[in-house]
C-alpha atoms as a PDB file:
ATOM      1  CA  UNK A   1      76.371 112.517 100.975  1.00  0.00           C
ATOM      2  CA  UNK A   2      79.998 111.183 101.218  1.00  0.00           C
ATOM      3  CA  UNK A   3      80.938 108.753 104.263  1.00  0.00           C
ATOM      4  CA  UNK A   4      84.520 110.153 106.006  1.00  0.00           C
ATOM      5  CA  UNK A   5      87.201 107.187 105.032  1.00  0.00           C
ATOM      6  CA  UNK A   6      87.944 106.709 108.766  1.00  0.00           C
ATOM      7  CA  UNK A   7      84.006 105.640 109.258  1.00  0.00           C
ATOM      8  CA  UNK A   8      84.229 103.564 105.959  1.00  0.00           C
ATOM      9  CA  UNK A   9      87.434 101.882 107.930  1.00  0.00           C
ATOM     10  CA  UNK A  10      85.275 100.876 110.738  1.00  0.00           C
ATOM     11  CA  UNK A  11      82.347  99.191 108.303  1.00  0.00           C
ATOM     12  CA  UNK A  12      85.146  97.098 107.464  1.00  0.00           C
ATOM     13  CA  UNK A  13      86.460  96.825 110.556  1.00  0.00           C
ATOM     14  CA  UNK A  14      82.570  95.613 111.803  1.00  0.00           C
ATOM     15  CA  UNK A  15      82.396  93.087 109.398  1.00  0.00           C
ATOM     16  CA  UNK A  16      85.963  91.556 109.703  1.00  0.00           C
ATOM     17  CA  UNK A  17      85.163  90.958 113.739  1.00  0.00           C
ATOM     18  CA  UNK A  18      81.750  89.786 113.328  1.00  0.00           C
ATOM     19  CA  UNK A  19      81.223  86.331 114.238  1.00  0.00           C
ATOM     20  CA  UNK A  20      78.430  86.183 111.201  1.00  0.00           C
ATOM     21  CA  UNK A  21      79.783  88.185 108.335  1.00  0.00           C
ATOM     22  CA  UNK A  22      76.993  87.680 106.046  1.00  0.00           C
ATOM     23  CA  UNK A  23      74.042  88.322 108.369  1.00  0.00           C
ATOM     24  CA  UNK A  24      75.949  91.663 108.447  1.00  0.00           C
ATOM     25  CA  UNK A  25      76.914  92.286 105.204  1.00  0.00           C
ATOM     26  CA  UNK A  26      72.938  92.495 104.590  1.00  0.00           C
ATOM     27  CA  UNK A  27      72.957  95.707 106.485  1.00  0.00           C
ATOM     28  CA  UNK A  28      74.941  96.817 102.623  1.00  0.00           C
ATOM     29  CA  UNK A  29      72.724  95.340 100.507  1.00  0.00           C
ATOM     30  CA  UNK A  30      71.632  98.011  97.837  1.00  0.00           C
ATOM     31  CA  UNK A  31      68.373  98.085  99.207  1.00  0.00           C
ATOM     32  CA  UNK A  32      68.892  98.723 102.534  1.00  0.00           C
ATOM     33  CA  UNK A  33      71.531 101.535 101.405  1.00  0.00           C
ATOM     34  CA  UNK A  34      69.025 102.806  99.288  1.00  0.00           C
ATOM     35  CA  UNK A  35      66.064 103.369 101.435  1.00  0.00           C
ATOM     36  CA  UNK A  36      68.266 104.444 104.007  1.00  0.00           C
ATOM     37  CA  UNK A  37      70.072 107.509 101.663  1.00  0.00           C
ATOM     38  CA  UNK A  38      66.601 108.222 100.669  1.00  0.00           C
ATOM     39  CA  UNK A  39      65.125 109.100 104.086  1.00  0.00           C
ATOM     40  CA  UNK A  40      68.196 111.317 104.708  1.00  0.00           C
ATOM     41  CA  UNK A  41      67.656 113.319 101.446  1.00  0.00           C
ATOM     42  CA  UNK A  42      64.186 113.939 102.252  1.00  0.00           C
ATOM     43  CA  UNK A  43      65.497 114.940 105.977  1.00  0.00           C
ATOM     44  CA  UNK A  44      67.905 116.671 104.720  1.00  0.00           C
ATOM     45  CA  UNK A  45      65.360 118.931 102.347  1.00  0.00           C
ATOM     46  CA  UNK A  46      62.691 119.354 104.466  1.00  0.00           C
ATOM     47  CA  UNK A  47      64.142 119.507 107.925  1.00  0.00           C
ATOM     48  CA  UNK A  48      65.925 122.698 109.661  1.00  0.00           C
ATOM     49  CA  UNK A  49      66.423 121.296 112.415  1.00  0.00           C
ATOM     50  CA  UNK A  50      70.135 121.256 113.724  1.00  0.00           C
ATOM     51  CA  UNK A  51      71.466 119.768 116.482  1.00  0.00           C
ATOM     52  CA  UNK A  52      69.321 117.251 116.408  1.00  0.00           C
ATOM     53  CA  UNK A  53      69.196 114.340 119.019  1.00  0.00           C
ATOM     54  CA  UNK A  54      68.018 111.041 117.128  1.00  0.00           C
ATOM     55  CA  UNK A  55      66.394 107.600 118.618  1.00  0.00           C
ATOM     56  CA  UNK A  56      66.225 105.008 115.978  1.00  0.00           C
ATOM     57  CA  UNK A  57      64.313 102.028 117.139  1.00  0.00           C
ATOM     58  CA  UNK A  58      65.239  98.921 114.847  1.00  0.00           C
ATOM     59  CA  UNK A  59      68.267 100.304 114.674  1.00  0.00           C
ATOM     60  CA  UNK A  60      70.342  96.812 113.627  1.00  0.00           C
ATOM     61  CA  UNK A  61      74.089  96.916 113.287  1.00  0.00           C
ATOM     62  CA  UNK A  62      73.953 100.988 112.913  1.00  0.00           C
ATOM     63  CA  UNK A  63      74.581 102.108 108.946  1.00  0.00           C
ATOM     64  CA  UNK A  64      71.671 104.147 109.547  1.00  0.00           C
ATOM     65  CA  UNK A  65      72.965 106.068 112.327  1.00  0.00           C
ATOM     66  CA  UNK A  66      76.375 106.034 110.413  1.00  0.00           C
ATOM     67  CA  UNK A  67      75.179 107.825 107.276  1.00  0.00           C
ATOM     68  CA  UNK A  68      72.969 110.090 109.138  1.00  0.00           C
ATOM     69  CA  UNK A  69      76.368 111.636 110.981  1.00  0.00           C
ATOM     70  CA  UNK A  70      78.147 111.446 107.896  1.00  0.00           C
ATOM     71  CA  UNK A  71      75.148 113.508 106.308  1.00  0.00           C
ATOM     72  CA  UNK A  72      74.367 117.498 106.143  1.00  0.00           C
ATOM     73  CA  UNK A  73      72.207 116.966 108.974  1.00  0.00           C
ATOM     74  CA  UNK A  74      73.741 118.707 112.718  1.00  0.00           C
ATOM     75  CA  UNK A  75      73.317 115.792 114.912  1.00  0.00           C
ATOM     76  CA  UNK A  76      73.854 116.142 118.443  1.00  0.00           C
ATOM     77  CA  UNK A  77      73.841 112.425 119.365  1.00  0.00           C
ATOM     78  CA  UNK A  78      72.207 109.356 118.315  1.00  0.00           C
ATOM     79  CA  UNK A  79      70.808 106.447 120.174  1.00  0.00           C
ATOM     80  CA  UNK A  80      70.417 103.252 118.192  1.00  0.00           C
ATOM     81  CA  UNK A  81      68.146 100.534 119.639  1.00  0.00           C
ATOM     82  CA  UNK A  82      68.212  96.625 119.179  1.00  0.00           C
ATOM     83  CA  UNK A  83      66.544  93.958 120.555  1.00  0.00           C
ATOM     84  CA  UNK A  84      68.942  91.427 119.042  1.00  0.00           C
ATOM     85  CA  UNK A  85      72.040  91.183 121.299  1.00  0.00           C
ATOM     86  CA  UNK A  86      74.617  90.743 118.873  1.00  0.00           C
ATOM     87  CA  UNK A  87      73.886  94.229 117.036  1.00  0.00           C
ATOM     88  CA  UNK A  88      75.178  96.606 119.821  1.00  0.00           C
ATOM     89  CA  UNK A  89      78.604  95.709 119.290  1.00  0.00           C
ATOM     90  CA  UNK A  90      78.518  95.872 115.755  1.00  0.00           C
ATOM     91  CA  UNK A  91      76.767  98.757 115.652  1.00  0.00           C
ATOM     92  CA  UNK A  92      79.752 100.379 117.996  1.00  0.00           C
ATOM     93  CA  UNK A  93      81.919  99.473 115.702  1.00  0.00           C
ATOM     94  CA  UNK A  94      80.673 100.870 112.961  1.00  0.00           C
ATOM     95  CA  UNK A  95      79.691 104.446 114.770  1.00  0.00           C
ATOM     96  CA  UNK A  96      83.453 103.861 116.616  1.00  0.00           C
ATOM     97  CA  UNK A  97      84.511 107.950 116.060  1.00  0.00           C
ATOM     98  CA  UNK A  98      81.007 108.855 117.309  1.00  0.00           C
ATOM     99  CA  UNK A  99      80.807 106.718 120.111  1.00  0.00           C
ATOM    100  CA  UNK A 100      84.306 107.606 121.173  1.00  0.00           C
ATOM    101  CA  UNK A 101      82.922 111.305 121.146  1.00  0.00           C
ATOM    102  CA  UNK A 102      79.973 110.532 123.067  1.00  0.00           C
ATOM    103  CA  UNK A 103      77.408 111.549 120.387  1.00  0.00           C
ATOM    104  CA  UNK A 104      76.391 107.456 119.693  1.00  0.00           C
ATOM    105  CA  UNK A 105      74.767 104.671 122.043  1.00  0.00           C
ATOM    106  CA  UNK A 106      73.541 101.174 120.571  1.00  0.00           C
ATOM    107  CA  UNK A 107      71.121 100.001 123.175  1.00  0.00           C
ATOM    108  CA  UNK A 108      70.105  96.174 123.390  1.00  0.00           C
ATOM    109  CA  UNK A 109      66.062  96.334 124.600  1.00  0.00           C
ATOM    110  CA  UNK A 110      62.848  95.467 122.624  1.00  0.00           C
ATOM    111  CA  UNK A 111      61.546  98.677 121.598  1.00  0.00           C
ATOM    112  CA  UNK A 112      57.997  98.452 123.870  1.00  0.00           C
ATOM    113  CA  UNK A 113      60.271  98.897 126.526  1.00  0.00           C
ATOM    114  CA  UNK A 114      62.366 101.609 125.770  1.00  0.00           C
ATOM    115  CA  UNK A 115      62.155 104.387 128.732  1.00  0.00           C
ATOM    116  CA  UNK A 116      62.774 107.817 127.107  1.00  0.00           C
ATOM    117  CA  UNK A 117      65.471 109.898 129.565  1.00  0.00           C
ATOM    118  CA  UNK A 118      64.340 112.568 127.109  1.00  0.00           C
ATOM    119  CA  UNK A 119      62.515 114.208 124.755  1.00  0.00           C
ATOM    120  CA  UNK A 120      64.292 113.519 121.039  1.00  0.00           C
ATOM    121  CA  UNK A 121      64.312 116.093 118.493  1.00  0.00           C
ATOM    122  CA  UNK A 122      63.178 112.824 115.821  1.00  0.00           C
ATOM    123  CA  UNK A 123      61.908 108.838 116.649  1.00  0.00           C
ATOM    124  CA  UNK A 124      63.168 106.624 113.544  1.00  0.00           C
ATOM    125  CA  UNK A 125      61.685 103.044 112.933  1.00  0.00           C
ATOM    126  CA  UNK A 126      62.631 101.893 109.565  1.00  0.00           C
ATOM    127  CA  UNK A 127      61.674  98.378 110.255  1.00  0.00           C
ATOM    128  CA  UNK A 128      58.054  98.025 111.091  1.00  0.00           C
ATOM    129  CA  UNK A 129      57.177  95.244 108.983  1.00  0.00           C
ATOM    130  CA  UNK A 130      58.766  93.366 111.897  1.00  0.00           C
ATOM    131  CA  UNK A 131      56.817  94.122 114.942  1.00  0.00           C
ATOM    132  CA  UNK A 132      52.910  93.243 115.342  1.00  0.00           C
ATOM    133  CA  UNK A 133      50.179  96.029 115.195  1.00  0.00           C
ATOM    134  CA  UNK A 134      49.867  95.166 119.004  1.00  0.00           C
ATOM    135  CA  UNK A 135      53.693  96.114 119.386  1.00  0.00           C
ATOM    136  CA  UNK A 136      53.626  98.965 117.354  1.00  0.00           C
ATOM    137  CA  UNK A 137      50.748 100.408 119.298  1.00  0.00           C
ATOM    138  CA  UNK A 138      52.909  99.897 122.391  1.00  0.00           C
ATOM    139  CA  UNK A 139      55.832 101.299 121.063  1.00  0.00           C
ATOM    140  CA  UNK A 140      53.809 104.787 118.980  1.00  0.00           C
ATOM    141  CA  UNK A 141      52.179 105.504 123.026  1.00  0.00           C
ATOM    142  CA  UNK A 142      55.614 105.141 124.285  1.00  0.00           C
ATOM    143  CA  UNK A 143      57.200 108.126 122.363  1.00  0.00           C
ATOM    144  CA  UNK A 144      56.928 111.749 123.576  1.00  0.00           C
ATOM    145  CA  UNK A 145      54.889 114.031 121.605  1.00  0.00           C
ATOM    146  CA  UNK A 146      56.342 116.963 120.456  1.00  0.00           C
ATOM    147  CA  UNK A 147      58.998 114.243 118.728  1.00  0.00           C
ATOM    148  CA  UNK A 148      58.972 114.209 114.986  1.00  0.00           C
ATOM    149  CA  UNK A 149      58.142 110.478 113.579  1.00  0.00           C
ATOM    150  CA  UNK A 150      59.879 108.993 110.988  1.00  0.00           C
ATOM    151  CA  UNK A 151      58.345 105.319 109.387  1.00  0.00           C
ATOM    152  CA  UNK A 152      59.239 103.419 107.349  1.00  0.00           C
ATOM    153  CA  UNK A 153      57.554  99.470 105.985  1.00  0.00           C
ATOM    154  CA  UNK A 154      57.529  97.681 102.722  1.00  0.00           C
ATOM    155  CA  UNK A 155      55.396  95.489 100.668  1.00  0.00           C
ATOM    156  CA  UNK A 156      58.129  92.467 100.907  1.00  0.00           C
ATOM    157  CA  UNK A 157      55.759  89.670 102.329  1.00  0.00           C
ATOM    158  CA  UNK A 158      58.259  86.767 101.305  1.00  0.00           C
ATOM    159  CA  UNK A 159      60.643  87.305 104.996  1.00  0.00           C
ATOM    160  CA  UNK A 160      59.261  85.157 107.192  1.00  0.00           C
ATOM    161  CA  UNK A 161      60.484  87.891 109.735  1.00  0.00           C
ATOM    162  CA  UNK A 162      58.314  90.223 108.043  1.00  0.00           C
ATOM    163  CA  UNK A 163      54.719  90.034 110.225  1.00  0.00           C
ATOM    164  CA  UNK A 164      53.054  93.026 109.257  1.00  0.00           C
ATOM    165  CA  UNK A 165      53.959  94.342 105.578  1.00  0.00           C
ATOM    166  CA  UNK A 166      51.399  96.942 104.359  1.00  0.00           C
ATOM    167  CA  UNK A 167      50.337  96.313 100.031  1.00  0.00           C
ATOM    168  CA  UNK A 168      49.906 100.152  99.761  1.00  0.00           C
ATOM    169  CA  UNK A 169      51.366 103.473 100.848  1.00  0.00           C
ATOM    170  CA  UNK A 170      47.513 104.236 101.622  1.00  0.00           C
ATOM    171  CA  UNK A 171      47.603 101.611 104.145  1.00  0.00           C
ATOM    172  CA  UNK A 172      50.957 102.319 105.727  1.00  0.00           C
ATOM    173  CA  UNK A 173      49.262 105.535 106.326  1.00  0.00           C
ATOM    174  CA  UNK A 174      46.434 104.087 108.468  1.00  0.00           C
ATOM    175  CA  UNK A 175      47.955 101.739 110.394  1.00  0.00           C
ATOM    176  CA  UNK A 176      50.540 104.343 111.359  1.00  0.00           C
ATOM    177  CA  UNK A 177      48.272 106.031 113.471  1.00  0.00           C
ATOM    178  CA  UNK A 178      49.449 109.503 113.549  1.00  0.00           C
ATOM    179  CA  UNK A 179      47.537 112.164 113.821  1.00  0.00           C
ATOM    180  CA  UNK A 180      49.208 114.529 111.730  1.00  0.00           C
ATOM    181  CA  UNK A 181      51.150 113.070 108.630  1.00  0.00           C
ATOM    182  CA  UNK A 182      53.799 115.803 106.739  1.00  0.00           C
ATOM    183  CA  UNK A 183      54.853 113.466 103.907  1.00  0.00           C
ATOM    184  CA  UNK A 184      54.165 110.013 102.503  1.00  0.00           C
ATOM    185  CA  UNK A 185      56.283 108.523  99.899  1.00  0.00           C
ATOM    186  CA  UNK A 186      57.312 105.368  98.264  1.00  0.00           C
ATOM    187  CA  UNK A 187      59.948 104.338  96.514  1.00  0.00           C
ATOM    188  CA  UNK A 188      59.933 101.623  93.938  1.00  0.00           C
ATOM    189  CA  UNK A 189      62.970  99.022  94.576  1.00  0.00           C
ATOM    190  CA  UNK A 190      63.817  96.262  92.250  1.00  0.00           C
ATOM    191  CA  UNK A 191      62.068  93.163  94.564  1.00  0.00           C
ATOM    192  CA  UNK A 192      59.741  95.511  96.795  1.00  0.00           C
ATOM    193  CA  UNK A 193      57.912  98.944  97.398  1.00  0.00           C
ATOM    194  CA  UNK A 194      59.421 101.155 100.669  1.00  0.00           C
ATOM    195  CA  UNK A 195      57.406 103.134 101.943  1.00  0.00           C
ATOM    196  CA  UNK A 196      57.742 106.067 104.191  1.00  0.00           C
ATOM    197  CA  UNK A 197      55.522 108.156 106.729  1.00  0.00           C
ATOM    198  CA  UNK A 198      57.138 111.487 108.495  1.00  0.00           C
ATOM    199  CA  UNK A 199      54.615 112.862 110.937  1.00  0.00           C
ATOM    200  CA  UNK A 200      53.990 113.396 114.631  1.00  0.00           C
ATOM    201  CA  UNK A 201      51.082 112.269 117.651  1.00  0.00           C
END
């Protein structure tokens, strides 16, 4: 995967204008990069689909949603959600060429609430070690069926942010709550283990 300069320009750009550079300079920490490329690979192995209209819930200031355009993945459009105010306009930033085209949305609403307008090709939440079971329950009933699920959690109990870790992959697995899991995977990090579910209801 390479990222187009003109979308590298805009990273910077994000962080320059941010009125709290190092709360989003974390989005670039190795980690994050790294589980983030490696969902993408695996996407962009496994999946055929093109065209491909994206919701990521927990979307934060939008690298996700960045790399995924700037990946061998056809996406049609991508809407990034937030509950944290200060991420939409970040996250516009960062996704400026797409959002200029039309094909990107950061959307500031707690994910339980999120009203679908339609039925997304895939349903990303790479950050549910920060939402309770009881929230995640709300938010799995919430997404249409035929969508393909991506999850991802981690073992990193030292966040204080981070309510619901999972110790094991095996674990992730059952309180994901899918009915029908395609692949689970983890990948060993230097401080903690990510872990990643890609099924459907």
């Amino acid at each position: 995967m390479k990222i187009d300069i003109q979308d590298i320009k805009f990273w910077m750009d994000a962080i320059r204008n941010s009125k709290d550079r190092d709360r989003t300079l974390e989005s670039f920490w190795g980690g994050q990069l790294q589980s983030k490329t490696w969902l993408i690979e695996h996407l962009e192995k496994s999946s055929r689909i093109t065209n491909a209209s994206i919701v990521i819930h927990g979307g934060w200031n939008g690298v996700l949603s960045s790399m995924l355009f700037n990946s061998a993945i056809g996406i049609k459009k991508i809407i990034s959600i937030d509950v944290d105010p200060k991420c939409a306009e970040i996250a516009n930033t960062i996704n400026k060429r797409q959002e200029m085209e039309g094909k990107f949305k950061a959307i500031t609403v707690n994910m339980c609430d999120y009203v679908y307008e339609e039925t997304p090709d895939i349903v990303i939440n790479t950050s549910c070690e920060h939402i309770s079971k009881e929230q995640y329950t709300r938010w799995l009933t919430n997404i249409p069926r035929s969508s393909k699920i991506i999850l991802q959690s981690n073992n990193y109990f030292e966040l204080e942010e981070h309510i619901n870790c999972v110790e094991t992959l095996e674990q992730f697995k059952q309180q994901s709550n899918l009915k029908y899991i395609i692949s689970a995977e983890e990948l060993e990090l230097p401080m903690y283990k990510r872990f990643m579910i890609i099924g459907s209801k």
